[in-house]
PDB file of N, CA and C in Angstrom:
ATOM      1  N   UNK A   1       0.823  -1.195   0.000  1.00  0.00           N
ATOM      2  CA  UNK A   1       0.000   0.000   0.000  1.00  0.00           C
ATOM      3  C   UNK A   1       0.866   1.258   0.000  1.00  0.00           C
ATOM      4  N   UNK A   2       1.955   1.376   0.498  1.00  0.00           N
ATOM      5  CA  UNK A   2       2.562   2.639   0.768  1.00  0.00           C
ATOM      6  C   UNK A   2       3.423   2.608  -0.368  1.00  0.00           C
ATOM      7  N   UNK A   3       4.035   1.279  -0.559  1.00  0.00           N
ATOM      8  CA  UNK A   3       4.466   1.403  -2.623  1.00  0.00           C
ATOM      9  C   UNK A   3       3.949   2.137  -3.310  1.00  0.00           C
ATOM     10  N   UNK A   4       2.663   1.781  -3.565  1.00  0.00           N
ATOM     11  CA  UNK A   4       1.616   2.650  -4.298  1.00  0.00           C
ATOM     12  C   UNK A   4       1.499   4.373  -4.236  1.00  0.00           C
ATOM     13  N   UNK A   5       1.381   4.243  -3.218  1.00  0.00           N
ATOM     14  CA  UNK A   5       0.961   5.658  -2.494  1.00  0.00           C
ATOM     15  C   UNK A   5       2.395   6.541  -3.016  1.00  0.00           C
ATOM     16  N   UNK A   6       3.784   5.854  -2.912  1.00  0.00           N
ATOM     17  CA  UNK A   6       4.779   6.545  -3.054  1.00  0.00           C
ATOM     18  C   UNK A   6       4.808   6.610  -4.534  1.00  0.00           C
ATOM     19  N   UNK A   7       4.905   5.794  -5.979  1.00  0.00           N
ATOM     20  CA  UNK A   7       4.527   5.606  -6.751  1.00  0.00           C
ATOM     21  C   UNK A   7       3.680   7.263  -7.345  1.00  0.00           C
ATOM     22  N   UNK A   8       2.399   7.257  -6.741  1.00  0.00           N
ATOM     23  CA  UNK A   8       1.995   8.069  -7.076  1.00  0.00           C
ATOM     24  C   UNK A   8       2.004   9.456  -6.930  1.00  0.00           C
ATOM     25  N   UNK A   9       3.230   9.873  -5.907  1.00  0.00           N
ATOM     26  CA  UNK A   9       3.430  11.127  -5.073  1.00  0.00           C
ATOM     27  C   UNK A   9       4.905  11.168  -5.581  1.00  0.00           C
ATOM     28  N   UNK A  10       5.670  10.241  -6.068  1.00  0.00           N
ATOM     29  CA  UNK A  10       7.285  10.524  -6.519  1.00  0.00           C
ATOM     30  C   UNK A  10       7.272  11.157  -8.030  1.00  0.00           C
ATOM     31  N   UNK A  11       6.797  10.463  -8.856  1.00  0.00           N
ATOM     32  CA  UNK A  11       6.366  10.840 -10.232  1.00  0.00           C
ATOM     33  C   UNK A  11       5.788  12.612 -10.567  1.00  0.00           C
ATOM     34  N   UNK A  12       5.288  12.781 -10.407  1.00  0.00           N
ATOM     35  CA  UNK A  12       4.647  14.344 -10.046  1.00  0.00           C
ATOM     36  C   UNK A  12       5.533  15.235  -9.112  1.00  0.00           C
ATOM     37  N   UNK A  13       6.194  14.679  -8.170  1.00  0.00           N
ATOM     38  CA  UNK A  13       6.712  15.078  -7.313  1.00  0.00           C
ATOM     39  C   UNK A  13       8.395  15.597  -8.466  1.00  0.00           C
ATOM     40  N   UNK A  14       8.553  14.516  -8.594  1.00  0.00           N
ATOM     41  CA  UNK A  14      10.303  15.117  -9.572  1.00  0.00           C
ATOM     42  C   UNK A  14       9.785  15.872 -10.921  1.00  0.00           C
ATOM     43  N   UNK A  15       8.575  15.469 -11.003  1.00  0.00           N
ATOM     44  CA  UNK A  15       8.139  16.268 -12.889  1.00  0.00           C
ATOM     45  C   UNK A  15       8.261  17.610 -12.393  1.00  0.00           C
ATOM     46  N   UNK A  16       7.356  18.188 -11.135  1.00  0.00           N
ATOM     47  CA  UNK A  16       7.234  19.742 -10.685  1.00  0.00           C
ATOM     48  C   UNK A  16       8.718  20.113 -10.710  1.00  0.00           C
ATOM     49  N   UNK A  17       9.235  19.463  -9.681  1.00  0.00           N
ATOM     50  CA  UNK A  17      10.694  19.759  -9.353  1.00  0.00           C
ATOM     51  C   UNK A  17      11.564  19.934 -10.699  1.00  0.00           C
ATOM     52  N   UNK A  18      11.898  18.742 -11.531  1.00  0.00           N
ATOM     53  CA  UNK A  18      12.275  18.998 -13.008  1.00  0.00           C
ATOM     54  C   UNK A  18      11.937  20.447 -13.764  1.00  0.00           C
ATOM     55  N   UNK A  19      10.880  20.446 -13.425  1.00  0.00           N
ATOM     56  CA  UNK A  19      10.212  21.881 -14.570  1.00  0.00           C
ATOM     57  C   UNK A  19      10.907  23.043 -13.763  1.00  0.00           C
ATOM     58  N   UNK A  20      10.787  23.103 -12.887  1.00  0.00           N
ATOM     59  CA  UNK A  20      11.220  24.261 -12.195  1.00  0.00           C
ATOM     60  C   UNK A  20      12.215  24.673 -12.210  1.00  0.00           C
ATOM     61  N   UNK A  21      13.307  23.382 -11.636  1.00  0.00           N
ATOM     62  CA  UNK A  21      14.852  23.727 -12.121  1.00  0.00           C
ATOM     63  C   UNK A  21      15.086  23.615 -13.560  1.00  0.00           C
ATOM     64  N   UNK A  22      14.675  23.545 -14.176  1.00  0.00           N
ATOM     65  CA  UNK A  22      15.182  23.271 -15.591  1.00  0.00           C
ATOM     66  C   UNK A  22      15.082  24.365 -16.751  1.00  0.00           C
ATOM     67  N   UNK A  23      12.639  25.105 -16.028  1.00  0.00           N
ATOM     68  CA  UNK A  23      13.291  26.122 -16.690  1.00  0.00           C
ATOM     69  C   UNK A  23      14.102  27.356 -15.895  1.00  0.00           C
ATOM     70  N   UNK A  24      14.287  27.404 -15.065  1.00  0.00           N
ATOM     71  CA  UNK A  24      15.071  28.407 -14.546  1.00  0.00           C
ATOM     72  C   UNK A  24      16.226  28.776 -14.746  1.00  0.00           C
ATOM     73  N   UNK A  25      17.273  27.266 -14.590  1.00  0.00           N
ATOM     74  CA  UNK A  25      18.572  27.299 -14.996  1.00  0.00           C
ATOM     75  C   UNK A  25      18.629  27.253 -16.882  1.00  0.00           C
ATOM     76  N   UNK A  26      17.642  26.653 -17.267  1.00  0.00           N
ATOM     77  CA  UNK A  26      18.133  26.789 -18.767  1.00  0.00           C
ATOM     78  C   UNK A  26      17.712  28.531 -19.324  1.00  0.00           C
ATOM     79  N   UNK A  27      16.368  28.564 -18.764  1.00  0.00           N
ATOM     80  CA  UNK A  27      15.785  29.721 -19.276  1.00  0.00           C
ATOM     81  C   UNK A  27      17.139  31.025 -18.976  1.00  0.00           C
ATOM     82  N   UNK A  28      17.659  30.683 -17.896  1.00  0.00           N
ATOM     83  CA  UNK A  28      18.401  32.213 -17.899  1.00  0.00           C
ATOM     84  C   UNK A  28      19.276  31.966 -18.369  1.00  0.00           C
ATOM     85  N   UNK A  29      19.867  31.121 -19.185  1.00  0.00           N
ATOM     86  CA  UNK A  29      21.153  31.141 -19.983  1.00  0.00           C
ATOM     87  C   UNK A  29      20.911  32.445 -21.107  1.00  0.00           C
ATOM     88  N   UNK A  30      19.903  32.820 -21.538  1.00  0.00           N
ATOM     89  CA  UNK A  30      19.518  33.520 -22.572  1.00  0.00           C
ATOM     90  C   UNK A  30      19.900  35.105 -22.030  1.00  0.00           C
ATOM     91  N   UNK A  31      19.775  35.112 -20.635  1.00  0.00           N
ATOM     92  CA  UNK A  31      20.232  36.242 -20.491  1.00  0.00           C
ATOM     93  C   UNK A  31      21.943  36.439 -19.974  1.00  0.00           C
ATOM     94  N   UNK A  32      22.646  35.663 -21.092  1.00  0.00           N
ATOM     95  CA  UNK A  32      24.241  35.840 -20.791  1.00  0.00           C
ATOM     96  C   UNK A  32      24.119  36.426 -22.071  1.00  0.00           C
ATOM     97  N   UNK A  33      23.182  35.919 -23.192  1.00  0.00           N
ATOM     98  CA  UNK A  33      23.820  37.047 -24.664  1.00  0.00           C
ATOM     99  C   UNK A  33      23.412  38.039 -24.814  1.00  0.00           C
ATOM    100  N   UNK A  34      22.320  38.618 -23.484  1.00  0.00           N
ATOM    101  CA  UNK A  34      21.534  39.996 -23.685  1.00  0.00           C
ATOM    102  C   UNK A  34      22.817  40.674 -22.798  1.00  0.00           C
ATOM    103  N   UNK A  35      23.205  40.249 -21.900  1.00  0.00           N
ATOM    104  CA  UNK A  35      24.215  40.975 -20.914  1.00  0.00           C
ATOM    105  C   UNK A  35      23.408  41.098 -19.950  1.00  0.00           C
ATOM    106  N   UNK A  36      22.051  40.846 -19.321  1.00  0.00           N
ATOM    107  CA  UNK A  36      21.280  40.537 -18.374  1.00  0.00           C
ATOM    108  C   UNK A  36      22.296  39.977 -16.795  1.00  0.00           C
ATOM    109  N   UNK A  37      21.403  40.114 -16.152  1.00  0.00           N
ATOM    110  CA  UNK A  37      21.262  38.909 -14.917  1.00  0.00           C
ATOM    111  C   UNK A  37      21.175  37.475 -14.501  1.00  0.00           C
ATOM    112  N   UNK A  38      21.755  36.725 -15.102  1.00  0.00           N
ATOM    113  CA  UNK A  38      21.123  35.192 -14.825  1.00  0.00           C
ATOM    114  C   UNK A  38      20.815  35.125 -13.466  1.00  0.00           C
ATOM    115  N   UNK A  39      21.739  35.686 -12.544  1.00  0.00           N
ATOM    116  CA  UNK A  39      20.552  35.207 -10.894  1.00  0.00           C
ATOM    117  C   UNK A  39      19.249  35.432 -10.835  1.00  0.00           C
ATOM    118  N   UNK A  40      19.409  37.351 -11.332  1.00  0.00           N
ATOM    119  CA  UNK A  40      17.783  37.362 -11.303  1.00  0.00           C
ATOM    120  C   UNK A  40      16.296  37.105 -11.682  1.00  0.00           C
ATOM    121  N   UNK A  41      16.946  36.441 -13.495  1.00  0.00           N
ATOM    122  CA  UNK A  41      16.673  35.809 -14.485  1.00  0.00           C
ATOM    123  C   UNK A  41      15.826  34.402 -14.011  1.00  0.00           C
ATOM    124  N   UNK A  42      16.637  34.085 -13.408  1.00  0.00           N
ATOM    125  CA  UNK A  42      16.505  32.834 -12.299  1.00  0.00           C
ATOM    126  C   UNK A  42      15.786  32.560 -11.422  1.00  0.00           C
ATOM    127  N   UNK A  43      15.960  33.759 -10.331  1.00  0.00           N
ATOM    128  CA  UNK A  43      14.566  33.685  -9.349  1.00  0.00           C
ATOM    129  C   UNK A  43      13.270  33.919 -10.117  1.00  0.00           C
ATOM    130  N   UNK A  44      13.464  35.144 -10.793  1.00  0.00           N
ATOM    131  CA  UNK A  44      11.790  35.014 -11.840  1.00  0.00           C
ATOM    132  C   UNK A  44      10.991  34.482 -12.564  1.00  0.00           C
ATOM    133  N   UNK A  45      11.924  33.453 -13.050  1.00  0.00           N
ATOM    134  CA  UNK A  45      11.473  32.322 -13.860  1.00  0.00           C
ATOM    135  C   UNK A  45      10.916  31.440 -13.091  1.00  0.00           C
ATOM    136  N   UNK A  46      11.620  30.824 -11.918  1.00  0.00           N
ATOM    137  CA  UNK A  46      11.399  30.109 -11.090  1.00  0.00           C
ATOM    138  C   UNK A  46       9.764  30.100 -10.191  1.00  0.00           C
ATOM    139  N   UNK A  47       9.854  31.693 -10.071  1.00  0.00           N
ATOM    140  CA  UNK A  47       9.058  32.203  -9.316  1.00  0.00           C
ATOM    141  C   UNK A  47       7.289  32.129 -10.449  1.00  0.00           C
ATOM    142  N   UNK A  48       7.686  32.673 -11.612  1.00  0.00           N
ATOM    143  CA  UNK A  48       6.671  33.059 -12.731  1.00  0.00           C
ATOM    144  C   UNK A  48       5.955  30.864 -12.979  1.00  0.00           C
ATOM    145  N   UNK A  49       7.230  30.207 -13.202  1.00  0.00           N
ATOM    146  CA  UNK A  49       7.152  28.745 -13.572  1.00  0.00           C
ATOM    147  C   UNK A  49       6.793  27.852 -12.569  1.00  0.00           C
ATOM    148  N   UNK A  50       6.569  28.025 -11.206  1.00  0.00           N
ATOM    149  CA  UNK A  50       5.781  27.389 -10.618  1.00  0.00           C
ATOM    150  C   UNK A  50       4.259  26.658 -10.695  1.00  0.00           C
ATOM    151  N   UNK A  51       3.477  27.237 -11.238  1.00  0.00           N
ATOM    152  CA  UNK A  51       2.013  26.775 -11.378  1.00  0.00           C
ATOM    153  C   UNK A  51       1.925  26.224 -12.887  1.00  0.00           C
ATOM    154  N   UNK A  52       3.009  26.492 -13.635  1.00  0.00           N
ATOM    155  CA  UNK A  52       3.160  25.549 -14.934  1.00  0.00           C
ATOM    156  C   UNK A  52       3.314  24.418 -14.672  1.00  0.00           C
ATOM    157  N   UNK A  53       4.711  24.384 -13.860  1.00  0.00           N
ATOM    158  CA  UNK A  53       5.318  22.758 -13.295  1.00  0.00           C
ATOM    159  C   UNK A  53       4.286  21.765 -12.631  1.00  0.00           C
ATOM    160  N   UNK A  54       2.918  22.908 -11.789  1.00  0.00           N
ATOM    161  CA  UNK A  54       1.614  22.046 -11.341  1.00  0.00           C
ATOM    162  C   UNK A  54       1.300  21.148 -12.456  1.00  0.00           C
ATOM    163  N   UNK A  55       0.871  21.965 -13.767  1.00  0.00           N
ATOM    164  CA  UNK A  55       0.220  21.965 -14.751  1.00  0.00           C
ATOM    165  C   UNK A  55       0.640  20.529 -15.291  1.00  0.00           C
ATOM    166  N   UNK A  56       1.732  20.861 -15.356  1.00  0.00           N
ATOM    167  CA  UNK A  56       2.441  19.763 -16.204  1.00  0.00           C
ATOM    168  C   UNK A  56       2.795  18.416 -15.222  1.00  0.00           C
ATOM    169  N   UNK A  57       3.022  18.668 -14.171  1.00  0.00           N
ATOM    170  CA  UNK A  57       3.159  17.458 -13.364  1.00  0.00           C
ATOM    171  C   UNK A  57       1.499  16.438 -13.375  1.00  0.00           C
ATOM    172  N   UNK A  58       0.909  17.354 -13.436  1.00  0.00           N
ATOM    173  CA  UNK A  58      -0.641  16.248 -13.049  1.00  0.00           C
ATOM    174  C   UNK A  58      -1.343  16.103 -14.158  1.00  0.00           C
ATOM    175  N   UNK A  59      -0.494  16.553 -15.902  1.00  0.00           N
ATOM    176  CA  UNK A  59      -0.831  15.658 -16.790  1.00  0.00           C
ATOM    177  C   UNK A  59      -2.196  16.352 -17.111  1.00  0.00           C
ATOM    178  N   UNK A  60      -2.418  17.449 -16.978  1.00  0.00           N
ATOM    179  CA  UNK A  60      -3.693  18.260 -17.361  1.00  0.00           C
ATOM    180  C   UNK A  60      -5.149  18.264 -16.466  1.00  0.00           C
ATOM    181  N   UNK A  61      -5.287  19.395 -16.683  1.00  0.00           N
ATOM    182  CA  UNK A  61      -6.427  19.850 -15.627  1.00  0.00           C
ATOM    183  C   UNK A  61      -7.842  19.128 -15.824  1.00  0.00           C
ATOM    184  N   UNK A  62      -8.272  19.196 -17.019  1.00  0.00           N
ATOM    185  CA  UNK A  62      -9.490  18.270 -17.407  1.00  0.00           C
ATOM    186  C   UNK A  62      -9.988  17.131 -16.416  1.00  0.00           C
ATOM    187  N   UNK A  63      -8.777  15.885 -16.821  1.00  0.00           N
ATOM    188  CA  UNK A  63      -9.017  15.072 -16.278  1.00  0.00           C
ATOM    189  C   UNK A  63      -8.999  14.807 -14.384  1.00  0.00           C
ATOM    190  N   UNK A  64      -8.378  15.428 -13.938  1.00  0.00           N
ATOM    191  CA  UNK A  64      -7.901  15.485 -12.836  1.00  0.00           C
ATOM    192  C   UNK A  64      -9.249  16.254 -12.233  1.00  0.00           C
ATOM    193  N   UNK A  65      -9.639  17.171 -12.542  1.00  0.00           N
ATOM    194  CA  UNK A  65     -10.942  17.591 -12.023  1.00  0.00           C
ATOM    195  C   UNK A  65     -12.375  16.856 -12.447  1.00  0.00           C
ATOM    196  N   UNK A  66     -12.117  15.898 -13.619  1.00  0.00           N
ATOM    197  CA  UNK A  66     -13.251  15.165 -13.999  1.00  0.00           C
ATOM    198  C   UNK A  66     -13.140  14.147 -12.533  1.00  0.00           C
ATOM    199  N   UNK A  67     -12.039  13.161 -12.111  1.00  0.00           N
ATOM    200  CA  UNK A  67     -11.787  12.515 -11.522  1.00  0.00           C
ATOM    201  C   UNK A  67     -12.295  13.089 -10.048  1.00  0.00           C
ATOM    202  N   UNK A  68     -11.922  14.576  -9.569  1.00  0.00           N
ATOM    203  CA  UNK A  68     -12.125  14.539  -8.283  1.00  0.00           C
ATOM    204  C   UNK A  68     -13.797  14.819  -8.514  1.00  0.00           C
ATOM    205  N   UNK A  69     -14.374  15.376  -9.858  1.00  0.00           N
ATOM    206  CA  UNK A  69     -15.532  15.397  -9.485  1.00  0.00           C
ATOM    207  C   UNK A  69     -16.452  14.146  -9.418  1.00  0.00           C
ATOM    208  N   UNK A  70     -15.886  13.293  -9.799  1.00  0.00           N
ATOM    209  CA  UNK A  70     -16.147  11.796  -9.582  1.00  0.00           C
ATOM    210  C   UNK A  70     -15.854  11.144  -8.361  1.00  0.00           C
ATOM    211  N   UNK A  71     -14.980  11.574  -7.780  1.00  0.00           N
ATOM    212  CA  UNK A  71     -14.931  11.099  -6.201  1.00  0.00           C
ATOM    213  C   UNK A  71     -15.666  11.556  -5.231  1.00  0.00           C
ATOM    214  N   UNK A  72     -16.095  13.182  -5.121  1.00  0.00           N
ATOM    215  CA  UNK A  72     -16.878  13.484  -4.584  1.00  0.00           C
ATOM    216  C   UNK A  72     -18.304  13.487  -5.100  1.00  0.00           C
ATOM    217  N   UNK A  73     -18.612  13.404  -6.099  1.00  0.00           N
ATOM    218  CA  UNK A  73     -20.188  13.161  -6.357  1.00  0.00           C
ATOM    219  C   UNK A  73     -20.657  11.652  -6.645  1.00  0.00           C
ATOM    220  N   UNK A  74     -19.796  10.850  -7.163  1.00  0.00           N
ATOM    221  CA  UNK A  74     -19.838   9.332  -7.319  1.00  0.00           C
ATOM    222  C   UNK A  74     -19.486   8.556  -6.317  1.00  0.00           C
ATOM    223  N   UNK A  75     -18.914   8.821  -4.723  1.00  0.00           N
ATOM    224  CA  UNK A  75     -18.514   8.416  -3.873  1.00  0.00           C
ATOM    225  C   UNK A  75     -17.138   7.496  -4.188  1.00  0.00           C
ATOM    226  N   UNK A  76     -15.983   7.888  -5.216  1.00  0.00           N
ATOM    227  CA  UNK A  76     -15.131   7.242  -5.411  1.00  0.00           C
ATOM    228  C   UNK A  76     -13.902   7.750  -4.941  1.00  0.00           C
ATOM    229  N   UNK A  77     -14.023   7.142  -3.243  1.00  0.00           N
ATOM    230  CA  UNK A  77     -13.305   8.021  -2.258  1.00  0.00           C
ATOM    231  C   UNK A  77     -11.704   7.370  -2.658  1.00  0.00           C
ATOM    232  N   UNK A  78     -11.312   6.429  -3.401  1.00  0.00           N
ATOM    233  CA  UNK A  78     -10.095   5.762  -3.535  1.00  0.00           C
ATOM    234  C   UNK A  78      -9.423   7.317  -4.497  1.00  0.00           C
ATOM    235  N   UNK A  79     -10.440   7.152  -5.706  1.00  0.00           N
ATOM    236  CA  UNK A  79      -9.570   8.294  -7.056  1.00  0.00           C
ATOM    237  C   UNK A  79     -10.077   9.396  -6.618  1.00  0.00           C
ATOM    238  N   UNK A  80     -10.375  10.062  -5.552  1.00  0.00           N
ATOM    239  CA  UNK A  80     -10.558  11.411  -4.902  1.00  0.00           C
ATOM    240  C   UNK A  80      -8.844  11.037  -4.123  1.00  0.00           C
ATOM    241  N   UNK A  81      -8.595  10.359  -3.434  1.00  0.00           N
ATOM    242  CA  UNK A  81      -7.221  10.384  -2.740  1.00  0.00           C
ATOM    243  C   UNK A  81      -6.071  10.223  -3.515  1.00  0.00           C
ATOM    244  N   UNK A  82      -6.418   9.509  -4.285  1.00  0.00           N
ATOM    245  CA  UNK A  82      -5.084   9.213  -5.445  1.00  0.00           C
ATOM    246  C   UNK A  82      -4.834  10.697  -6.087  1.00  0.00           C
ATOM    247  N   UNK A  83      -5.650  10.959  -6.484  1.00  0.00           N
ATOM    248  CA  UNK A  83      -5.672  12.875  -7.127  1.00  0.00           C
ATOM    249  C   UNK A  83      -5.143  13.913  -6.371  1.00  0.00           C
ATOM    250  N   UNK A  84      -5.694  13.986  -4.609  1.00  0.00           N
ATOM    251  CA  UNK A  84      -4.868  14.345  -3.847  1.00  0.00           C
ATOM    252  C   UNK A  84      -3.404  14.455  -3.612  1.00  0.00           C
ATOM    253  N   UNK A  85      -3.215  12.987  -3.585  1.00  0.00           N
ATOM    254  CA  UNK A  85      -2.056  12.798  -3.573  1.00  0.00           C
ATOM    255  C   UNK A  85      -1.169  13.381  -4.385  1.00  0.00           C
ATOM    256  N   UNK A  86      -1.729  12.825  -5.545  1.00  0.00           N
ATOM    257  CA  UNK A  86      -0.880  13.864  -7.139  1.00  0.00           C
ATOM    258  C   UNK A  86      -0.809  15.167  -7.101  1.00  0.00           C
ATOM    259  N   UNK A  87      -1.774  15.951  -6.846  1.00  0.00           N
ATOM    260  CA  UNK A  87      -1.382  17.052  -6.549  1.00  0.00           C
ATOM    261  C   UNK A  87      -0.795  17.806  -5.533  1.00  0.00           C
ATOM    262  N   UNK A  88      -0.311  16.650  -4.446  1.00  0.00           N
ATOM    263  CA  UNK A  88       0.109  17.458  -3.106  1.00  0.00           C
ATOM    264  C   UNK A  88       1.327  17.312  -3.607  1.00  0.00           C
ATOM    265  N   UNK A  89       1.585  16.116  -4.314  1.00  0.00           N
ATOM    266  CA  UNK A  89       2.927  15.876  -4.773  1.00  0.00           C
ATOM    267  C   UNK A  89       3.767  17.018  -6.033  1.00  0.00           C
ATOM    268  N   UNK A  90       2.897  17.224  -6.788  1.00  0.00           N
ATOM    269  CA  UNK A  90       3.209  18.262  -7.433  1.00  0.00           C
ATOM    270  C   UNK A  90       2.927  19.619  -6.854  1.00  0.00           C
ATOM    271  N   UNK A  91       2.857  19.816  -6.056  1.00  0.00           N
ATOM    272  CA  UNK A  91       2.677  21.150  -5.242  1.00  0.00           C
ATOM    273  C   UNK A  91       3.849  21.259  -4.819  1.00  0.00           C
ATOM    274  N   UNK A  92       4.153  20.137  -4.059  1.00  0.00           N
ATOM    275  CA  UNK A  92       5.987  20.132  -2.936  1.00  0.00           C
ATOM    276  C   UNK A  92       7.208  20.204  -3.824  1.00  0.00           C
ATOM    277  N   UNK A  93       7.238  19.211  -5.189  1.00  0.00           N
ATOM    278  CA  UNK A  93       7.919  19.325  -6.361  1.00  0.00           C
ATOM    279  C   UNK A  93       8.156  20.999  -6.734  1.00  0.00           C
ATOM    280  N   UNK A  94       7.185  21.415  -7.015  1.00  0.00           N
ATOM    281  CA  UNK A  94       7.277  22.996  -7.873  1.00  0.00           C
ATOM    282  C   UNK A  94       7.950  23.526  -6.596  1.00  0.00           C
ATOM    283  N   UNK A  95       7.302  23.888  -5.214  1.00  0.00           N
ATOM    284  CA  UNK A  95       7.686  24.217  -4.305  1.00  0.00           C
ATOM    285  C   UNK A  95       9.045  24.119  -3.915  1.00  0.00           C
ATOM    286  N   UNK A  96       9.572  23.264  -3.901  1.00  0.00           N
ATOM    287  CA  UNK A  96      10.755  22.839  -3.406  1.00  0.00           C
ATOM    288  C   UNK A  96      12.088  23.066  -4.439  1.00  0.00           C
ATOM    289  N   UNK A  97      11.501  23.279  -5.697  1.00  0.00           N
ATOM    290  CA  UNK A  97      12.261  23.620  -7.273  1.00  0.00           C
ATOM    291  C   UNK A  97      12.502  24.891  -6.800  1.00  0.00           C
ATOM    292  N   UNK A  98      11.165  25.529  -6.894  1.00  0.00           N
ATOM    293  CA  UNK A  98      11.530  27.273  -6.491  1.00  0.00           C
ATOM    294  C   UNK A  98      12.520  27.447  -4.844  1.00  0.00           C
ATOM    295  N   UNK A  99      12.357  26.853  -3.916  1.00  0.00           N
ATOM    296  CA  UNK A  99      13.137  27.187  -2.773  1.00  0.00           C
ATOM    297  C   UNK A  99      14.436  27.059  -2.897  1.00  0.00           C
ATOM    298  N   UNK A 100      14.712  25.861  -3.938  1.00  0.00           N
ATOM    299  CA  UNK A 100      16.101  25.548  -4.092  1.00  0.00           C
ATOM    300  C   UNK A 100      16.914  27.222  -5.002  1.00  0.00           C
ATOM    301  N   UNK A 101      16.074  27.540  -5.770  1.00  0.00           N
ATOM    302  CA  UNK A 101      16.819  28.118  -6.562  1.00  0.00           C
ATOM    303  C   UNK A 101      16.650  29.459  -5.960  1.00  0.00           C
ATOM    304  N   UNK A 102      15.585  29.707  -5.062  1.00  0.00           N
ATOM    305  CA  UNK A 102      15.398  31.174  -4.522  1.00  0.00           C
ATOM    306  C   UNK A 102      16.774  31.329  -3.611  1.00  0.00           C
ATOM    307  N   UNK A 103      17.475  29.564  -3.137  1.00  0.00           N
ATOM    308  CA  UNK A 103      18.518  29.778  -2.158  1.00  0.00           C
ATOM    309  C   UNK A 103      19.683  29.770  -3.032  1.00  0.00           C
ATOM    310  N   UNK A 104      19.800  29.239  -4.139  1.00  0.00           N
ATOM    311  CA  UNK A 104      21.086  29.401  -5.037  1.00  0.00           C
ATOM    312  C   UNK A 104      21.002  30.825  -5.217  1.00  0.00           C
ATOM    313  N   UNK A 105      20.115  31.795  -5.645  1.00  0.00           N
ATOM    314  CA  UNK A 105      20.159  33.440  -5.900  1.00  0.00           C
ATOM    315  C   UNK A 105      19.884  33.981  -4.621  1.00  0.00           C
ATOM    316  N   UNK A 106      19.880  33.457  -3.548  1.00  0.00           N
ATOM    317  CA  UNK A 106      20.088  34.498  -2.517  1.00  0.00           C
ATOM    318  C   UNK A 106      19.472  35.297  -2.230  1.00  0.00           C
ATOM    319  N   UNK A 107      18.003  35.282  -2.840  1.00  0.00           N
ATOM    320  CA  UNK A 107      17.076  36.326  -2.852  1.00  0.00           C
ATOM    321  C   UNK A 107      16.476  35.831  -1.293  1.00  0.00           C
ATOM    322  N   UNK A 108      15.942  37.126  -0.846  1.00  0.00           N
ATOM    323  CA  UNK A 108      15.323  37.160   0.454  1.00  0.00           C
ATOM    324  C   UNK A 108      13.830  37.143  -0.042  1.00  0.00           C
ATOM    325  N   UNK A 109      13.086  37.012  -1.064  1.00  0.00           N
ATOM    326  CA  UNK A 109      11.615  36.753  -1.340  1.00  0.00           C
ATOM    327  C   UNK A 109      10.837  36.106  -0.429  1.00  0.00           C
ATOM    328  N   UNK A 110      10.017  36.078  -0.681  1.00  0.00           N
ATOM    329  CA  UNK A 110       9.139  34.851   0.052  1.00  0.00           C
ATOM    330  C   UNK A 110       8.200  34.620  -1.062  1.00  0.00           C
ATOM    331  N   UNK A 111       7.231  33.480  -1.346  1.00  0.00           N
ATOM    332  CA  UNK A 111       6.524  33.061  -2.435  1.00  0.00           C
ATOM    333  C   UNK A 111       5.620  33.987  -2.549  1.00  0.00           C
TER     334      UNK A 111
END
């Protein structure tokens, strides 16, 4: 049972995280040929690319809200938790993408 459970919270969990660092650090490479900032380049992206990395971690909104509206109106309390899960997991992923990189740039922000 907790296989499962991890299964479904690791997957989403590194996709958020992936998106976040990835576009941040790739995205600000672009600002080495403008003569830009890459730190700050960095936190903003990071900061702006958070609720994408949701997006993209849980595989599209449609279904994921068809599903929870199926758990709560169909009583299908299993794929109401599994959905949960996915999205708590992609919440901590994006989350934890942006903290990392808010601490590589040193920015004093808060979300």
């Amino acid at each position: 049972m907790l296989i499962k459970v991890l299964k479904e919270f690791l997957l989403p969990f590194f996709t958020a995280l992936g998106v976040v660092l990835g576009a941040s650090i790739i995205g600000s490479l672009g600002t080495l040929l403008t003569f830009g900032s890459p730190l700050q380049t960095m936190g903003n992206l990071a900061k702006n690319v958070r609720i994408w990395a949701l997006v993209v971690a849980i595989g599209g909104t449609f279904s994921t809200i068809r599903i929870i509206e199926s758990g709560i109106f169909g009583g299908e309390i299993i794929a109401l938790a599994r959905q949960v899960v996915v999205i708590l997991g992609a919440f901590l992923g994006s989350y934890l993408g942006y903290w990392i990189i808010i601490n590589i740039v040193g920015s004093g922000s808060k979300p």
